[in-house]
C-alpha atoms as a PDB file:
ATOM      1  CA  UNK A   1       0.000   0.000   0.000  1.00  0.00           C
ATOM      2  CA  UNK A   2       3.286   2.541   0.744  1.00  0.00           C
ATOM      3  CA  UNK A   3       4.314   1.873  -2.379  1.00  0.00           C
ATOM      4  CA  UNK A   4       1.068   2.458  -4.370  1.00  0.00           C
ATOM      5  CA  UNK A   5       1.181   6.476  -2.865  1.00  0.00           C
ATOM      6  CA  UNK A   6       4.880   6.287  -3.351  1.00  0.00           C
ATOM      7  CA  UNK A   7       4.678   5.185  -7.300  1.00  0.00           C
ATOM      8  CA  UNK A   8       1.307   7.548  -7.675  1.00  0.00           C
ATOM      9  CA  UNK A   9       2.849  10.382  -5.665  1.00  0.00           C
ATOM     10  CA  UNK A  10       6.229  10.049  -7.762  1.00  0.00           C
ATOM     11  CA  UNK A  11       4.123  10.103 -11.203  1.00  0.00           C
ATOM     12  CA  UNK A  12       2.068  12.828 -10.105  1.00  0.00           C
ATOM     13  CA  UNK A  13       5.030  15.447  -9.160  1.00  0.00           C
ATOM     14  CA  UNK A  14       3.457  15.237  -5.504  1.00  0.00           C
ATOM     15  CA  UNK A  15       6.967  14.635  -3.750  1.00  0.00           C
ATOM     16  CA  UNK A  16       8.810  17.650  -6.087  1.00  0.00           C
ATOM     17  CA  UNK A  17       6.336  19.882  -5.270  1.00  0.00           C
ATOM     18  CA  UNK A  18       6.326  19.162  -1.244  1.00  0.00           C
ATOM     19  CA  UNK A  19      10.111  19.499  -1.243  1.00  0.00           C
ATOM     20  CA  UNK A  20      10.133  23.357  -3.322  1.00  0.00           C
ATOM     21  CA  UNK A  21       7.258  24.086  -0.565  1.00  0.00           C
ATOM     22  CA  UNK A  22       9.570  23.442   2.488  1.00  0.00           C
ATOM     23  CA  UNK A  23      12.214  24.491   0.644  1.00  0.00           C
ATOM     24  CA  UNK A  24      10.544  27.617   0.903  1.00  0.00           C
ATOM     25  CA  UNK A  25       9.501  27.333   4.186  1.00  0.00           C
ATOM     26  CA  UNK A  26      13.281  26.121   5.488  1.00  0.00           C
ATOM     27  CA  UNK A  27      14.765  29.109   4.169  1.00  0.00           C
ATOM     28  CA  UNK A  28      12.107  32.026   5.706  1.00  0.00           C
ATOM     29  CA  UNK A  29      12.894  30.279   9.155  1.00  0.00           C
ATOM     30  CA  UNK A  30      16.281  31.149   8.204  1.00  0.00           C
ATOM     31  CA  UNK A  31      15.262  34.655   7.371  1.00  0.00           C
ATOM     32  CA  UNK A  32      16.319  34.661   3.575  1.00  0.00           C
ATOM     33  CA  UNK A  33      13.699  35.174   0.819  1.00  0.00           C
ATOM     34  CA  UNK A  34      11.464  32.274   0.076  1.00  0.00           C
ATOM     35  CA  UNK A  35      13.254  31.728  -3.452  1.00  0.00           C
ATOM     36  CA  UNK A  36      16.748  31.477  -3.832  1.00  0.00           C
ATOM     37  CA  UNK A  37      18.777  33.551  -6.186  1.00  0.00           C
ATOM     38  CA  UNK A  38      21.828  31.569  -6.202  1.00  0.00           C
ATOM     39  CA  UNK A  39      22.325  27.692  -6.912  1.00  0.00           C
ATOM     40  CA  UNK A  40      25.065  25.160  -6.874  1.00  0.00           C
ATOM     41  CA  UNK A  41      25.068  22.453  -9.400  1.00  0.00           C
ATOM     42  CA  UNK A  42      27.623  19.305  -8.993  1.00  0.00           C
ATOM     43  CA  UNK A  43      27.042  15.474  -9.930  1.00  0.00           C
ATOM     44  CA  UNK A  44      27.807  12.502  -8.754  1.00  0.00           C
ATOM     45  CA  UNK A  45      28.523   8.923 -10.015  1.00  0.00           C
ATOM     46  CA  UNK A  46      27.054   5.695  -7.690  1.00  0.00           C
ATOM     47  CA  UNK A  47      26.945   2.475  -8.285  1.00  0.00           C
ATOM     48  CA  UNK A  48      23.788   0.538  -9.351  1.00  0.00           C
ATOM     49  CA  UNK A  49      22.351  -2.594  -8.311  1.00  0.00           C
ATOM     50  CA  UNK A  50      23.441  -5.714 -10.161  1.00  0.00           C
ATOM     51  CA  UNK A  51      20.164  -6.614 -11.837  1.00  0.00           C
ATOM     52  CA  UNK A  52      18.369  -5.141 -14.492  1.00  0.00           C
ATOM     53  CA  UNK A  53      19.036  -1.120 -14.240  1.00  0.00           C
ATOM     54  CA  UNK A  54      18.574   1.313 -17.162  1.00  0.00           C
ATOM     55  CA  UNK A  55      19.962   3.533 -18.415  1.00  0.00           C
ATOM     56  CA  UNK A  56      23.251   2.918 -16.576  1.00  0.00           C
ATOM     57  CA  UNK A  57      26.848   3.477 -17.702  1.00  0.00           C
ATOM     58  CA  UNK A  58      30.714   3.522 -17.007  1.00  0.00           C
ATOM     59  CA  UNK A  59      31.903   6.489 -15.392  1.00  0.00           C
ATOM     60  CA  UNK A  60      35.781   6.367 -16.562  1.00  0.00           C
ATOM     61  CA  UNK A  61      36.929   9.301 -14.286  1.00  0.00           C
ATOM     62  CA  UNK A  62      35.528   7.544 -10.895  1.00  0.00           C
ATOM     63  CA  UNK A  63      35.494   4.148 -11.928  1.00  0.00           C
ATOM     64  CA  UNK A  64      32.185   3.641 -11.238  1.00  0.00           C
ATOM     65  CA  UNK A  65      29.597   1.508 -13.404  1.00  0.00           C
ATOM     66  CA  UNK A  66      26.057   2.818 -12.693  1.00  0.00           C
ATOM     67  CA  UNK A  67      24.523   6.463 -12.718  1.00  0.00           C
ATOM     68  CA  UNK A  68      24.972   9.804 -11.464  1.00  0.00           C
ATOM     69  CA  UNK A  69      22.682  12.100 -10.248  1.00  0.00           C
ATOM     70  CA  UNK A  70      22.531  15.810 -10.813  1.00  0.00           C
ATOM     71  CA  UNK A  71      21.686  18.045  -8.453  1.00  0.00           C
ATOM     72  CA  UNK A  72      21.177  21.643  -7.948  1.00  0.00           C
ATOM     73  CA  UNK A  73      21.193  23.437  -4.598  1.00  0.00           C
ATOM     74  CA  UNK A  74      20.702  26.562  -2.578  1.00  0.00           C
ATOM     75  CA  UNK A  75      23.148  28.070  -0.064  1.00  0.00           C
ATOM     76  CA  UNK A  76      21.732  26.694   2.563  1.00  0.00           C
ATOM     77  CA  UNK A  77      22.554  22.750   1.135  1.00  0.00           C
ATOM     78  CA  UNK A  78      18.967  22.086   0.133  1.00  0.00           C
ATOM     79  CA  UNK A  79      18.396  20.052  -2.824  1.00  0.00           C
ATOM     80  CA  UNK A  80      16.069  22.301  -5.739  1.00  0.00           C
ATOM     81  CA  UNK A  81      16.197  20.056  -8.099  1.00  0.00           C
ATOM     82  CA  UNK A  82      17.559  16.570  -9.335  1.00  0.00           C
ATOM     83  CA  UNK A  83      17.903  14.327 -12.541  1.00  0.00           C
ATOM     84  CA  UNK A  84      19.058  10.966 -12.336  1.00  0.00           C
ATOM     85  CA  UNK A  85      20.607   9.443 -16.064  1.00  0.00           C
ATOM     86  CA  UNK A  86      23.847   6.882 -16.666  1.00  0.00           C
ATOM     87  CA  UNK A  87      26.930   7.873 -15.762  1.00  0.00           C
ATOM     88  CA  UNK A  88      28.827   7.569 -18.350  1.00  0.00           C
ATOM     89  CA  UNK A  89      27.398  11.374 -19.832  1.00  0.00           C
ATOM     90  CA  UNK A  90      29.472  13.887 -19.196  1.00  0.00           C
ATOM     91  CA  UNK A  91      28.725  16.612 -16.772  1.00  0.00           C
ATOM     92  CA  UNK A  92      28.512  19.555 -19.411  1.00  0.00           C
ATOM     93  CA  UNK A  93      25.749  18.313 -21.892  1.00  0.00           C
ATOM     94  CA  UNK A  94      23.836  16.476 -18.815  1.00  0.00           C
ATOM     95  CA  UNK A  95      23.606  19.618 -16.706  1.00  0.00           C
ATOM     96  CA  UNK A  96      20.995  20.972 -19.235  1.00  0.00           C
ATOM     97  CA  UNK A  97      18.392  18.798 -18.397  1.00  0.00           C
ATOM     98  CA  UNK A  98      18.455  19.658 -14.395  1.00  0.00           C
ATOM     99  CA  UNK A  99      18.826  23.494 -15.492  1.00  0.00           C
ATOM    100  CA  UNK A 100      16.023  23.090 -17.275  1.00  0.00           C
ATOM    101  CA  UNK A 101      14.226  21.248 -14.404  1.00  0.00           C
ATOM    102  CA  UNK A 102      15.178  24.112 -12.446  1.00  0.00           C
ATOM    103  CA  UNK A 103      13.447  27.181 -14.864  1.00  0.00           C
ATOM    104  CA  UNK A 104      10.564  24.907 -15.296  1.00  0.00           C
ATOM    105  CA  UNK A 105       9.929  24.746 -11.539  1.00  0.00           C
ATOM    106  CA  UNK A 106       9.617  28.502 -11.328  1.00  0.00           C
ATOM    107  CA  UNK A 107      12.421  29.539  -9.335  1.00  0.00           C
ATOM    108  CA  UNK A 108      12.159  33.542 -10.819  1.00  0.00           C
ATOM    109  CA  UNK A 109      14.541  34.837  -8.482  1.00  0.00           C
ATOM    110  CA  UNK A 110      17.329  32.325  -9.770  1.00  0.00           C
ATOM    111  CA  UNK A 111      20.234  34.568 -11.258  1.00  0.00           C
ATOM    112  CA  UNK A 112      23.627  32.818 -11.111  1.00  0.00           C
ATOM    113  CA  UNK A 113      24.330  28.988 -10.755  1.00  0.00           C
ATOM    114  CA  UNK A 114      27.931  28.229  -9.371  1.00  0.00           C
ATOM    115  CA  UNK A 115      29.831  25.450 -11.007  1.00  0.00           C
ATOM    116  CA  UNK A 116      33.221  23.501 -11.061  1.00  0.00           C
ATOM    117  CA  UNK A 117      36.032  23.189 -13.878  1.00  0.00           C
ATOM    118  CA  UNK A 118      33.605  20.254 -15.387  1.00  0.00           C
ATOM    119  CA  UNK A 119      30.922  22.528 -16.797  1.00  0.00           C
ATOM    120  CA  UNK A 120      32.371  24.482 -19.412  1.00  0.00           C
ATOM    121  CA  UNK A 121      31.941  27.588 -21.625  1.00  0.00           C
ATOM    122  CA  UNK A 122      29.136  26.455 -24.136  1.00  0.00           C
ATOM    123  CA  UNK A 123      26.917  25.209 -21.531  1.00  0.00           C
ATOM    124  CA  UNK A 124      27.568  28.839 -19.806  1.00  0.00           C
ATOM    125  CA  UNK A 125      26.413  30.844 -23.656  1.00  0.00           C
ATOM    126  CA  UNK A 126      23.621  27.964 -23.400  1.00  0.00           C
ATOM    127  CA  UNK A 127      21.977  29.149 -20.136  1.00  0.00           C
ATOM    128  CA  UNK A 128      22.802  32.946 -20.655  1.00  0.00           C
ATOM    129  CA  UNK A 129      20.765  32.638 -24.136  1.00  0.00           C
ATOM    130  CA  UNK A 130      18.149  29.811 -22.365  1.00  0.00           C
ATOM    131  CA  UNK A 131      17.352  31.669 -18.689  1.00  0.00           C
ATOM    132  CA  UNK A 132      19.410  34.709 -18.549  1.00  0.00           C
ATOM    133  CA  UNK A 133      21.661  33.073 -16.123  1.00  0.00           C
ATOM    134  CA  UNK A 134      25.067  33.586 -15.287  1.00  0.00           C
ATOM    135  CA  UNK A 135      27.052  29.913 -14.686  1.00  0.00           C
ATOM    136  CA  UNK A 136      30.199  31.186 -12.598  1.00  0.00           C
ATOM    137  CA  UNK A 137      33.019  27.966 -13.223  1.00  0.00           C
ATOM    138  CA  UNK A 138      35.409  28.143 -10.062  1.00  0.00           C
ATOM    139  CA  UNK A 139      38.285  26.230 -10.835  1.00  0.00           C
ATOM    140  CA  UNK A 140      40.152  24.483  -8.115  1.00  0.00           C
ATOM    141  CA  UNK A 141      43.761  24.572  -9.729  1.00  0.00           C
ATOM    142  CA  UNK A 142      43.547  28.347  -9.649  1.00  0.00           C
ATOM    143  CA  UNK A 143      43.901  28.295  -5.491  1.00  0.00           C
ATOM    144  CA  UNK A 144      46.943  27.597  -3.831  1.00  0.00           C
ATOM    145  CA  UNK A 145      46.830  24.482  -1.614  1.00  0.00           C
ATOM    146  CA  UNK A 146      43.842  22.969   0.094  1.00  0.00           C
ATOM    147  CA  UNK A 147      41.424  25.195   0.413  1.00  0.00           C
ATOM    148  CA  UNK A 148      37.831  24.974   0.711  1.00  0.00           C
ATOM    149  CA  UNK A 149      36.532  26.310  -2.599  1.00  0.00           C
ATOM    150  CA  UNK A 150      33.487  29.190  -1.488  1.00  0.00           C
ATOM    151  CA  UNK A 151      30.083  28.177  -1.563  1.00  0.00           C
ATOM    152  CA  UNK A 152      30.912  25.423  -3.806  1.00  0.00           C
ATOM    153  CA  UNK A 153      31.489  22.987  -0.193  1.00  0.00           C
ATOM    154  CA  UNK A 154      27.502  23.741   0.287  1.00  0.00           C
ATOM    155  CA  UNK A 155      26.463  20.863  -3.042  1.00  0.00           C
ATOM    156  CA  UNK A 156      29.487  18.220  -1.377  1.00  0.00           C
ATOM    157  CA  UNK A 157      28.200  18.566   1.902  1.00  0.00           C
ATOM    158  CA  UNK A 158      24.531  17.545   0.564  1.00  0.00           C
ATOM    159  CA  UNK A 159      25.939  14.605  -0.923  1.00  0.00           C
ATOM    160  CA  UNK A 160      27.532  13.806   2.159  1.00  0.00           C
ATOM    161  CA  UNK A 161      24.171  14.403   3.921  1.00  0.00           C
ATOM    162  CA  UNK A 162      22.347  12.383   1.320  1.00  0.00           C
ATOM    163  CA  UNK A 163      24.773   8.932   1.747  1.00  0.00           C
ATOM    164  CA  UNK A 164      23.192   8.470   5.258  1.00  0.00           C
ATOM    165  CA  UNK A 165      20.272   7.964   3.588  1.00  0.00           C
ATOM    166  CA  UNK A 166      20.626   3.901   3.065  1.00  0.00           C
ATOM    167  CA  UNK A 167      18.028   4.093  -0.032  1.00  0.00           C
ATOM    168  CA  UNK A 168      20.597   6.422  -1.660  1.00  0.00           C
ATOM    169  CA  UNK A 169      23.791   4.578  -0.795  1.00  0.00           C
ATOM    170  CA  UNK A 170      23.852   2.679  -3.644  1.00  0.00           C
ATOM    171  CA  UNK A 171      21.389   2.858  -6.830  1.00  0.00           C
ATOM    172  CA  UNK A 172      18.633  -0.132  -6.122  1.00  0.00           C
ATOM    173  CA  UNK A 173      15.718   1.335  -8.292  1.00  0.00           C
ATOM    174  CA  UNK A 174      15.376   0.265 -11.918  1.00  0.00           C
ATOM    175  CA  UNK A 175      13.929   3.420 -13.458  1.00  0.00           C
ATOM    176  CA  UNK A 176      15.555   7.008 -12.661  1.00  0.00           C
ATOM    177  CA  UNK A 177      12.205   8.533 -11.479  1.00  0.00           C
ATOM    178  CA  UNK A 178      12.724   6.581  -8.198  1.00  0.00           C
ATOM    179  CA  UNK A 179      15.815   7.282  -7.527  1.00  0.00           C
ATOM    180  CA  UNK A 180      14.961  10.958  -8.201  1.00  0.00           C
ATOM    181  CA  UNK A 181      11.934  10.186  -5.715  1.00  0.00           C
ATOM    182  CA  UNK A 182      14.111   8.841  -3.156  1.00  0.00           C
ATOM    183  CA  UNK A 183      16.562  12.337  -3.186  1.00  0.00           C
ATOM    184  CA  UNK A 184      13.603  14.573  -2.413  1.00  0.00           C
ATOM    185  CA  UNK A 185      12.984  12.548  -0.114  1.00  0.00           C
ATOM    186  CA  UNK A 186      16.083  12.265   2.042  1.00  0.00           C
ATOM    187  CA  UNK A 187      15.715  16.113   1.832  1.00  0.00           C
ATOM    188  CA  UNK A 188      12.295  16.307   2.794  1.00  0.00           C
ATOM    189  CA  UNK A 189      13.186  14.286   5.872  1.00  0.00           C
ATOM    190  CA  UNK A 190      16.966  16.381   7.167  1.00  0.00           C
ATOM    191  CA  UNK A 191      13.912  19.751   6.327  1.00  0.00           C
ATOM    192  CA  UNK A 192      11.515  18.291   8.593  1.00  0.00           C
ATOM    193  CA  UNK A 193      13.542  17.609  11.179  1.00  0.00           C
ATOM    194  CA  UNK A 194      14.330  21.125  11.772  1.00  0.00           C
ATOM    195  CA  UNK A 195      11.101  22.296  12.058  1.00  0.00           C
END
């Protein structure tokens, strides 16, 4: 029966929509305005389940057979918006489809999206011309040493966040719109419980 309103609620756009409302809510407790203008977009690769998962593929830079997921979010760490595809798609020409997400779930006051070396110059002309955004690329072999590159730490510590979640640990679902599912919902839960 949990699964029925899972599958129905996931089809639907039910469990997007409840996370962008206490989004919302999460950041006027923090006193900041109720859409963010600033995002953080990053990806990362995870391993799939042995059994019948598509679309999955070979991530050569990690080493990892499976997916990445996409995800875009606000200074605070919360997740905005994610898109789940194989990982063997580069970051550049992926990142387009959770931008696009991102527009299409109304976030108007959205001006600049901060990125790392692996999203390059077209896909910066692409969003200027698409949304009127600016993609800012910090690149970490510019700064000397270790140092903790600004605001960019926020997306790395969500993935951090998001790896407690055991449903997230490793890819088990066989279509992306689960696994998607199953990110707004570890966020929905870390929001809630700082209510």
């Amino acid at each position: 029966m949990c699964y029925y309103y899972f599958w129905k609620w996931r089809n639907n756009g039910t469990w997007e929509g409840l996370n962008k409302a206490l989004v919302q809510r999460r950041r006027r407790k923090a006193k900041r305005e109720a859409s963010p203008s600033v995002g953080v977009i990053d990806s990362q690769s995870i391993k799939c389940s042995e059994w019948g998962v598509v679309p999955k593929g070979y991530d050569g830079y990690k080493k990892i057979n499976g997916r990445k997921r996409h995800i875009i979010v606000d200074t605070l760490g919360l997740v905005l918006v994610v898109v789940v595809h194989a990982a063997n798609q580069h970051d550049s020409p992926a990142a387009r489809a959770v931008l696009t997400r991102l527009m299409n779930q109304g976030y108007e006051r959205m001006s600049k999206i901060l990125a790392d070396s692996a999203y390059g110059k077209k896909l910066a002309r692409w969003l200027k011309k698409s949304y009127g955004l600016i993609l800012e690329v910090v690149k970490v072999s510019e700064l000397a040493g270790f140092q903790t590159v600004p605001m960019r730490w926020k997306v790395e510590r969500t993935f951090a966040w998001m790896n407690w979640s055991r449903r997230l640990s490793k890819d088990y679902e066989c279509g992306v719109n689960s696994h998607e599912s199953f990110v707004y919902l570890s966020n929905i839960s870390r929001m809630l419980k700082h209510f």
